[in-house]
Protein backbone atom coordinates (compact mmCIF):
# COMPACT_ATOMS: atom_id res chain seq x y z
CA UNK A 1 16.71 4.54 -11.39
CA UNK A 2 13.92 6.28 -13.54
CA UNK A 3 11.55 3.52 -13.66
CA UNK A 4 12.22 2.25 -9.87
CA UNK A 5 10.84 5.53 -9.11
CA UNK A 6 7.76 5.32 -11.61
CA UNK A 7 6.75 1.68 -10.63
CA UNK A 8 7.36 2.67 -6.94
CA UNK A 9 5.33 5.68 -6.88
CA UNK A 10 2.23 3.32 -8.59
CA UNK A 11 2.13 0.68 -5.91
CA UNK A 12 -2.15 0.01 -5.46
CA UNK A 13 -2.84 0.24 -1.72
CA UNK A 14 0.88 -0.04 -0.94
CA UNK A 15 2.66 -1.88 2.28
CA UNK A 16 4.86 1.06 4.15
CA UNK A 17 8.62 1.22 3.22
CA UNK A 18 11.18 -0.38 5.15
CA UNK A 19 11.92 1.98 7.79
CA UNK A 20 15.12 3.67 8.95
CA UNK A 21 15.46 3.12 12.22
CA UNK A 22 15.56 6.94 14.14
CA UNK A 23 14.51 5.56 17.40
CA UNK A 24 17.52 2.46 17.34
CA UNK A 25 18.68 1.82 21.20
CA UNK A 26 21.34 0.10 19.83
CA UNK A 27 25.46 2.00 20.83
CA UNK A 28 27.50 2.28 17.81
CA UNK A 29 30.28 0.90 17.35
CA UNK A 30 32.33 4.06 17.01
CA UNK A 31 34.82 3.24 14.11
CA UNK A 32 33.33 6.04 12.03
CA UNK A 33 31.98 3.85 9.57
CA UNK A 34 28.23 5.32 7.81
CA UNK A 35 26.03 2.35 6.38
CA UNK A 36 23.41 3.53 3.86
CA UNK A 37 20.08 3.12 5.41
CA UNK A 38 17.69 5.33 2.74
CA UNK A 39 18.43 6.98 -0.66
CA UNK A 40 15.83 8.49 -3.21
CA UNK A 41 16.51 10.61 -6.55
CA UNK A 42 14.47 13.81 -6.78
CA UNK A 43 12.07 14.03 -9.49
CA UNK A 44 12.66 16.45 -11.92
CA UNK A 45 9.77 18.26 -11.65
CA UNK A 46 9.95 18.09 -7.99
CA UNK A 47 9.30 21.44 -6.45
CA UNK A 48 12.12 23.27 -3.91
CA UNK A 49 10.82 22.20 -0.26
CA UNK A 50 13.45 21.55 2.79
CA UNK A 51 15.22 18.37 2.74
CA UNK A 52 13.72 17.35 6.52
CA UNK A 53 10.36 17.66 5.41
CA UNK A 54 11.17 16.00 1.91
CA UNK A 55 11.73 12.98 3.94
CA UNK A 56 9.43 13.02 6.47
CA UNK A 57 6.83 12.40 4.05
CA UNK A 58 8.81 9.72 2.76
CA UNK A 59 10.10 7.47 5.79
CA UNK A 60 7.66 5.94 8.36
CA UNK A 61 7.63 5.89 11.80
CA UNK A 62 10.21 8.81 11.71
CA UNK A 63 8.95 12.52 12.93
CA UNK A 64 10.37 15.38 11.26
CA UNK A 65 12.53 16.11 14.98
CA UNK A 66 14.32 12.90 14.79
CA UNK A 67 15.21 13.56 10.89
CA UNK A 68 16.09 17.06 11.92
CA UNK A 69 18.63 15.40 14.26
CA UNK A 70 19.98 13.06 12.24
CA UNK A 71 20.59 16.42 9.68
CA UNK A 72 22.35 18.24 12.31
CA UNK A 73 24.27 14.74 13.22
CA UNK A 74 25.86 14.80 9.52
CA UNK A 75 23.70 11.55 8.38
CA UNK A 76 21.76 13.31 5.87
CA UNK A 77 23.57 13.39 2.48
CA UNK A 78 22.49 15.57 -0.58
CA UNK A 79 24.98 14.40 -3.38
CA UNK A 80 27.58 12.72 -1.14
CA UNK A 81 27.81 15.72 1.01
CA UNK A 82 26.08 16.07 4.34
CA UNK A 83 23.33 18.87 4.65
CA UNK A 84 21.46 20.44 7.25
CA UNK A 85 17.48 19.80 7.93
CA UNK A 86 17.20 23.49 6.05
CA UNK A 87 18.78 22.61 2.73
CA UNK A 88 16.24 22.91 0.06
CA UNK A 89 16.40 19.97 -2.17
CA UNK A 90 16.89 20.56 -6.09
CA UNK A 91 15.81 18.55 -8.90
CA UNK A 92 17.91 15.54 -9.63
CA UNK A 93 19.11 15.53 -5.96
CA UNK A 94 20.43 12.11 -4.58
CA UNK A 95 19.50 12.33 -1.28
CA UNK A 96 20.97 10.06 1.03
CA UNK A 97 20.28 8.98 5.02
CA UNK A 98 23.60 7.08 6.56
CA UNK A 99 23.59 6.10 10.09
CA UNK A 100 26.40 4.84 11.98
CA UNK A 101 24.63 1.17 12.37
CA UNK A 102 24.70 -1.34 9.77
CA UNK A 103 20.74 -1.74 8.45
CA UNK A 104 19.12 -4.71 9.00
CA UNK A 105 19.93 -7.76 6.90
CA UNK A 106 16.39 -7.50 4.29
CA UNK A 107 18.09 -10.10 1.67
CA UNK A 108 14.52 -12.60 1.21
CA UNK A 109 14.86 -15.95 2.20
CA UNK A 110 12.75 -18.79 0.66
CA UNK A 111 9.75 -20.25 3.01
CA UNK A 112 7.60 -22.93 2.08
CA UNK A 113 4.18 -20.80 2.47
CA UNK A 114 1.31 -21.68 0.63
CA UNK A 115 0.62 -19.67 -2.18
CA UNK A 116 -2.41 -19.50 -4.53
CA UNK A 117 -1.25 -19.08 -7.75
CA UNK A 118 -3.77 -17.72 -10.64
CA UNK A 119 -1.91 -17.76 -13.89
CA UNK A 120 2.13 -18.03 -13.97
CA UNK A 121 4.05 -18.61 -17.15
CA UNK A 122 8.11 -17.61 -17.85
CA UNK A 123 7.94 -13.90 -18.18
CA UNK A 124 4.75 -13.44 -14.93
CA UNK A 125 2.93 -14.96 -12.52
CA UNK A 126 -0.26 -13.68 -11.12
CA UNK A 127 -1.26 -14.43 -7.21
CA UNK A 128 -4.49 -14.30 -5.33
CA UNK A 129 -2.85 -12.61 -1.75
CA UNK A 130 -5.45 -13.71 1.37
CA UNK A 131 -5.69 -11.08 3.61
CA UNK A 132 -3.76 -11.36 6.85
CA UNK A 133 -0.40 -12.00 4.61
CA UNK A 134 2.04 -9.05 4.35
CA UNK A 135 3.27 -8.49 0.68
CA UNK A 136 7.20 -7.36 1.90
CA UNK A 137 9.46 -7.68 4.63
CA UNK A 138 9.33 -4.73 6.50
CA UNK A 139 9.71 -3.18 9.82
CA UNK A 140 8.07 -5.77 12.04
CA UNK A 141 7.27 -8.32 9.38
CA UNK A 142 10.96 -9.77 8.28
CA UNK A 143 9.90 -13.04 7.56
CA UNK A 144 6.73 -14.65 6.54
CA UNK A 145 5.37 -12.49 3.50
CA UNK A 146 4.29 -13.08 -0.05
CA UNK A 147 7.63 -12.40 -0.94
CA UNK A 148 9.26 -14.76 1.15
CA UNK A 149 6.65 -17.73 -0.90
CA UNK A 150 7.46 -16.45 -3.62
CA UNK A 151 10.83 -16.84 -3.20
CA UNK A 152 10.29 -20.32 -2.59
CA UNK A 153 8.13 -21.56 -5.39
CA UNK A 154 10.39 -19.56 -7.75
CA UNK A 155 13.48 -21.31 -6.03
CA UNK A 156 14.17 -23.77 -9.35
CA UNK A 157 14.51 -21.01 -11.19
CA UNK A 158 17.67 -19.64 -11.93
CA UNK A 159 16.88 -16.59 -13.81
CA UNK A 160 15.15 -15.24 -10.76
CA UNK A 161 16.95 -13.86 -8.34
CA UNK A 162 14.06 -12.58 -5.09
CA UNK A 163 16.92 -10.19 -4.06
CA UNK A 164 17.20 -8.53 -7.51
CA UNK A 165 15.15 -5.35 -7.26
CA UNK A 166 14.97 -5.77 -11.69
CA UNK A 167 12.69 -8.42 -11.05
CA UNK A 168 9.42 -9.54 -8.26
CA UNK A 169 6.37 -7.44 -7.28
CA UNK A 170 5.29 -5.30 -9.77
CA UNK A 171 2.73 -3.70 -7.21
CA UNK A 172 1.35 -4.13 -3.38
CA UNK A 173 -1.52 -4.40 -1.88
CA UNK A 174 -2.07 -3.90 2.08
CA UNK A 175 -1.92 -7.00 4.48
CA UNK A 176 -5.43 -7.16 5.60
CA UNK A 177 -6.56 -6.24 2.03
CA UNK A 178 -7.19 -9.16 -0.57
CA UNK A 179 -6.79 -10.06 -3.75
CA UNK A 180 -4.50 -10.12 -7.27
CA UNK A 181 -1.22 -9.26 -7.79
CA UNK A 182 1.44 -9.19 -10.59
CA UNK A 183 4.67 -10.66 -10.05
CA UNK A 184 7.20 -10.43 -12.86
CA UNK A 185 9.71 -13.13 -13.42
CA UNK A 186 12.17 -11.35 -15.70
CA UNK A 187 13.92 -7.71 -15.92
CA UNK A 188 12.00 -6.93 -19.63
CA UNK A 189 8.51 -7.69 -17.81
CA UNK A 190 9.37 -5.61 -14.95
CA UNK A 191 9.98 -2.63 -17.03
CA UNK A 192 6.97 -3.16 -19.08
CA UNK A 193 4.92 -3.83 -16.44
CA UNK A 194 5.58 -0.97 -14.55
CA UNK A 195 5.45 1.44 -17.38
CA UNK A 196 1.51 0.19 -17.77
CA UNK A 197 0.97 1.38 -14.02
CA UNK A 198 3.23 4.25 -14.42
CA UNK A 199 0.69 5.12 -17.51
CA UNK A 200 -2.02 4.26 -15.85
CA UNK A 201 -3.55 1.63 -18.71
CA UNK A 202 -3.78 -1.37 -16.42
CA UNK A 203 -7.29 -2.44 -15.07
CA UNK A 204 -7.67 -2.39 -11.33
CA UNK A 205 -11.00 -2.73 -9.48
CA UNK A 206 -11.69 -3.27 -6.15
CA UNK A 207 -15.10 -4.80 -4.04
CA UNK A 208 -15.08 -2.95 -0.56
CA UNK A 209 -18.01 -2.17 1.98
CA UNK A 210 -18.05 0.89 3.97
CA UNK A 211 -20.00 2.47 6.48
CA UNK A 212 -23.10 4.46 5.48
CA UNK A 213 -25.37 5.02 2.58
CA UNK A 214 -23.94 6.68 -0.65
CA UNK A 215 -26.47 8.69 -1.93
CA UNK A 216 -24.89 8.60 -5.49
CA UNK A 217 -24.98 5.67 -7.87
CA UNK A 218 -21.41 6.36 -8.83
CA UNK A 219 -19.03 9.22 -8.04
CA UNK A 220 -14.94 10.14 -8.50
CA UNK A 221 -12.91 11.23 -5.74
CA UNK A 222 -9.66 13.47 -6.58
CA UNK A 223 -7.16 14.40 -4.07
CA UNK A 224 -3.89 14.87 -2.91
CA UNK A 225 -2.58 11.78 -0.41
CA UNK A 226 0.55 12.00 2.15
CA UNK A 227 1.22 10.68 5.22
CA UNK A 228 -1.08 12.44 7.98
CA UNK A 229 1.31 14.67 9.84
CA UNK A 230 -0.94 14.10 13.49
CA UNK A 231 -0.48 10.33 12.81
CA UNK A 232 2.40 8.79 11.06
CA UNK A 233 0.38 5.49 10.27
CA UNK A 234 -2.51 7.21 8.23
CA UNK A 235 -2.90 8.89 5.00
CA UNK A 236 -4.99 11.65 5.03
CA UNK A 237 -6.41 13.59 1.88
CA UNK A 238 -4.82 17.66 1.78
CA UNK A 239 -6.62 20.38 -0.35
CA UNK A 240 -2.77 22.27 -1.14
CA UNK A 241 -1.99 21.05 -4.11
CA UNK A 242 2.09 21.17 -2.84
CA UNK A 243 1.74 18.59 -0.43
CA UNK A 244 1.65 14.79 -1.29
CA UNK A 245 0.59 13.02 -4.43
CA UNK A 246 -2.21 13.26 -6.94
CA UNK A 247 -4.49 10.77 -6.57
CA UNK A 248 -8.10 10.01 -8.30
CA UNK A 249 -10.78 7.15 -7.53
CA UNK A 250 -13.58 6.03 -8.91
CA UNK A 251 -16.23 4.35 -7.40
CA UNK A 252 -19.78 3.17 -8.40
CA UNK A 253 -22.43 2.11 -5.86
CA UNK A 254 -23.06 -2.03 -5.74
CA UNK A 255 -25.72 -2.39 -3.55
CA UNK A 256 -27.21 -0.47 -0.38
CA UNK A 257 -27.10 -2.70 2.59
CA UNK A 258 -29.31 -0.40 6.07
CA UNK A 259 -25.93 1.46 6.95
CA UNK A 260 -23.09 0.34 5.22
CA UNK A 261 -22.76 0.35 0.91
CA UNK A 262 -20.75 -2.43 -1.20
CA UNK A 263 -19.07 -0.15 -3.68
CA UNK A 264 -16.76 -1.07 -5.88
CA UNK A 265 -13.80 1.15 -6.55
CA UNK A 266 -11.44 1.56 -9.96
CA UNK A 267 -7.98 3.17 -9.49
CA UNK A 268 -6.62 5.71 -11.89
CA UNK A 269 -3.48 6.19 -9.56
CA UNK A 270 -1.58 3.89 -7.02
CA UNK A 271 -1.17 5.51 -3.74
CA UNK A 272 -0.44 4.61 -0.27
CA UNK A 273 -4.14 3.01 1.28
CA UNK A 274 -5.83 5.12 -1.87
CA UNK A 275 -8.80 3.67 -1.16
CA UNK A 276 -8.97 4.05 2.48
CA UNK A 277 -8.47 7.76 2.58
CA UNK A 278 -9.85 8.21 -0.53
CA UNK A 279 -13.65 6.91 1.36
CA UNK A 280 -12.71 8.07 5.01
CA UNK A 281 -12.60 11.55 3.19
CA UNK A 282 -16.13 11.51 1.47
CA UNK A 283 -17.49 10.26 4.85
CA UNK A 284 -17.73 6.91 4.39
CA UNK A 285 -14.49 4.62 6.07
CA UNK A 286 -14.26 1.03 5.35
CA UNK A 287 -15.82 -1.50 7.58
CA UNK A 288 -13.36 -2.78 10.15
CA UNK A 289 -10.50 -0.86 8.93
CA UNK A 290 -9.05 -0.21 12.54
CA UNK A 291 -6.46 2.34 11.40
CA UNK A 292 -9.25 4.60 9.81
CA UNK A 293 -11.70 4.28 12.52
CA UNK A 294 -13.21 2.16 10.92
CA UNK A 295 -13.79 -0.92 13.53
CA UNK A 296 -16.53 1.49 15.32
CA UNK A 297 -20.04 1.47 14.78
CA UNK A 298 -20.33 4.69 12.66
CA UNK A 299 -23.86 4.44 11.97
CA UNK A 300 -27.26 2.80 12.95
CA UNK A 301 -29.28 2.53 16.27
CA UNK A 302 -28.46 2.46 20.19
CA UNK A 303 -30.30 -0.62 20.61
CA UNK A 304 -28.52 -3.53 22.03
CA UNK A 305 -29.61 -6.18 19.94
CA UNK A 306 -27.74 -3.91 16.62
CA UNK A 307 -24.59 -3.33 18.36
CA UNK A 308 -24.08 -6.84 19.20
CA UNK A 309 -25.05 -7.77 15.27
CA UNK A 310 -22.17 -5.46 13.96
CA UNK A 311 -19.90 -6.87 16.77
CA UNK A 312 -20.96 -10.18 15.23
CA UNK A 313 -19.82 -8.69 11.77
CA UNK A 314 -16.67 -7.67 12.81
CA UNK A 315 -16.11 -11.14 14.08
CA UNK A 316 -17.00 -12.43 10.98
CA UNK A 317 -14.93 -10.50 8.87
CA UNK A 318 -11.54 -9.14 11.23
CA UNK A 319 -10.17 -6.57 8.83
CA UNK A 320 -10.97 -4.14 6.31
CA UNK A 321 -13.59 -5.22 3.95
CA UNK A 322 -11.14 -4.52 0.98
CA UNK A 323 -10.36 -6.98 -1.78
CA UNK A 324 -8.73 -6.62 -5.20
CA UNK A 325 -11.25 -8.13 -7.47
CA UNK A 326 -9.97 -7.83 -10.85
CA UNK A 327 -6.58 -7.01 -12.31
CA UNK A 328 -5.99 -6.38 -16.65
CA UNK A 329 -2.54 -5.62 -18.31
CA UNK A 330 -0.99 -5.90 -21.53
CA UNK A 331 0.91 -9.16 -21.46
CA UNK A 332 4.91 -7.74 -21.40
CA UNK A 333 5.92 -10.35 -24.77
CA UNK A 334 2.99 -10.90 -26.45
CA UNK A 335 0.98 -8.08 -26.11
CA UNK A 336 -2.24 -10.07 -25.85
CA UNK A 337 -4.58 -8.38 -23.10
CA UNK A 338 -4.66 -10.21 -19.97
CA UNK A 339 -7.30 -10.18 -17.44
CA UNK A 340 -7.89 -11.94 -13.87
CA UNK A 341 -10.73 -11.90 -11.57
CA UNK A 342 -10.38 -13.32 -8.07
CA UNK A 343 -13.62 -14.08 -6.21
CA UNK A 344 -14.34 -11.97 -2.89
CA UNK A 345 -13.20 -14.07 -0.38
CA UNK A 346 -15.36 -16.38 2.41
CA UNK A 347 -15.15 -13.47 5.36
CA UNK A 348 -16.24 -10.78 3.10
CA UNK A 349 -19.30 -12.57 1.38
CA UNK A 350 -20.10 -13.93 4.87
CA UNK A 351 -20.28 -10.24 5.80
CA UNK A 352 -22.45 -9.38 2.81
CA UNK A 353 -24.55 -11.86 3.39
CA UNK A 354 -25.13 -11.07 7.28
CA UNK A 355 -26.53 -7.47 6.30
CA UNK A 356 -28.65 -8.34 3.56
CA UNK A 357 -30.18 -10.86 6.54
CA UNK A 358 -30.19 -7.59 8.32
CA UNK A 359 -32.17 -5.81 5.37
CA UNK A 360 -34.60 -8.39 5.52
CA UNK A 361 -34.98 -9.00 9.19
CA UNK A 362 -34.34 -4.96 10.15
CA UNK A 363 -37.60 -4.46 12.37
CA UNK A 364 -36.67 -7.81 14.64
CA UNK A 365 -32.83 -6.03 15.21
């Protein structure tokens, strides 16, 4: 249970959890029966805080009211024993959230999805993920995902086993974010994988293009990341060092493009859309990142002829201008060094390319 915390709490850009359903419009059956929906084992180090807002920062699309109901309802379990939205959690804690509904069926079903596979041999396999394709079933996306294709070119295998939480991703990366990802094929290369992100000696960078000029050539960004209590889908960056996780980013300026900047970004920690807040927070969100604002035009002129040029980009390039470039471990058997680079993808150097036409062409636009 150790290291499924470690290699959870180090997933790069990560999809949401599965959700527990709160908001369900479904009757229950009324035989009595609870059906684990969420548990988590506290940290050791893990600070007393109430057990309501302990999960609140933990569970999507669930406010801290609805938990605080399903406390007083008897479905929140500290140790096998129901507790009220006031208990304060202890280290060690199993905290559990049963509802009275059986949760949805997540078991991963083989589907014949196309899959671009970079490297693969019978401990790993390294992907190249195109943007638009969700990493893991989830709320919403139950079918369809990288898991899901994975499933299916791994379905010859016998030693793997999509369902078996010892083996698969090693790592996410958002759906409209591209690039490399580390899948491993065996239990051993799952734990030695995710010790190497737990101790933060893989080799992550990241190509993205945000709005505005960075007046620095390079810069590191350090701060705290939880779930945004005003919006439930964001991240947002908090100065008390109590609340959310630590989280540092590096970034180094690529090139200065009028009013946006193609930076490119190395992770020291894994945390929920890292890079997203990390750049909304220093003033500069990532083109076409709709859930950060980002699909606006931030910066520039009023004239018409520029608005309908960055309308153009955002045509060009529908999503966040976010791609995992480059991904190094420590191969789990043989300890040789591994490293990957994955070319930035069509949309994205078609976006490039349209503002360094701009740069040229600024005083006709």
């Amino acid at each position: 249970m150790v290291l499924k915390e470690m290699t959870d709490n180090n997933y790069s850009e990560t999809e949401e959890l599965d959700d527990i359903d709160f908001n369900s419009d479904d009757e229950a059956e009324g035989n009595g029966e609870l059906y684990e929906h969420f548990k988590v084992v506290v940290d050791p180090g893990q600070k007393s805080v109430r057990v309501d807002k302990y999960l609140f920062e933990r569970i999507v699309n669930a406010s801290r009211n609805r938990i605080q109901q399903a406390a007083d309802a008897g479905f929140v379990m500290a140790n096998g024993k129901p507790v009220k939205s006031s208990y304060k959690i202890k280290p060690n804690d199993v905290i559990t959230v049963m509802m009275d509904r059986p949760k949805y069926n997540n078991d991963i079903v083989p589907e014949d999805i196309p899959l671009d596979v970079v490297y693969e041999d019978e401990e790993l396999m390294v992907v190249n993920k195109p943007a638009g394709l969700v990493v893991h079933p989830g709320c919403g996306n139950y079918h369809g995902t990288l898991v899901n294709a994975i499933a299916w070119h791994l379905r010859d295998n016998p030693k793997y086993n999509p369902n078996d939480p010892q083996v698969g991703l090693v790592h996410r990366i958002d759906k409209d974010t591209s690039g490399l990802l580390v899948i491993a094929k065996t239990p051993d290369a799952k734990t030695s994988l995710g010790l190497q992100f737990f101790n933060k000696t893989t080799k992550r960078k990241y190509r993205a293009l945000v709005w505005g000029i960075i007046e620095e050539d390079e810069g590191t960004i350090v701060g705290n990341i939880a779930r945004n209590p005003k919006d439930r889908m964001q991240m947002a960056v908090f100065d008390d060092p109590t609340i959310g996780k630590h989280a540092v980013t590096h970034y180094r300026v690529i090139e200065r493009l009028g009013y946006v900047t193609l930076v490119e970004c190395v992770l020291e920690t894994g945390r929920t859309h890292q890079i997203r807040v990390h750049m909304k927070h220093i003033g500069h969100i990532l083109f076409n990142d709709e859930r950060y604002g980002g699909h606006e035009i931030l910066k520039g002129t009023h004239f018409s002829k520029y608005k309908q040029f960055v309308n153009n980009c955002f045509d060009i390039c529908p999503r966040q201008a976010l791609h995992a470039m480059t991904l190094g471990f420590v191969h789990p058997k043989t300890g040789k060094e591994m490293f990957f680079t994955s070319e930035i993808p069509q949309d994205m150097t078609d976006l490039i390319d349209k503002w360094r036409n701009y740069i040229s062409n600024r005083d006709t636009i």
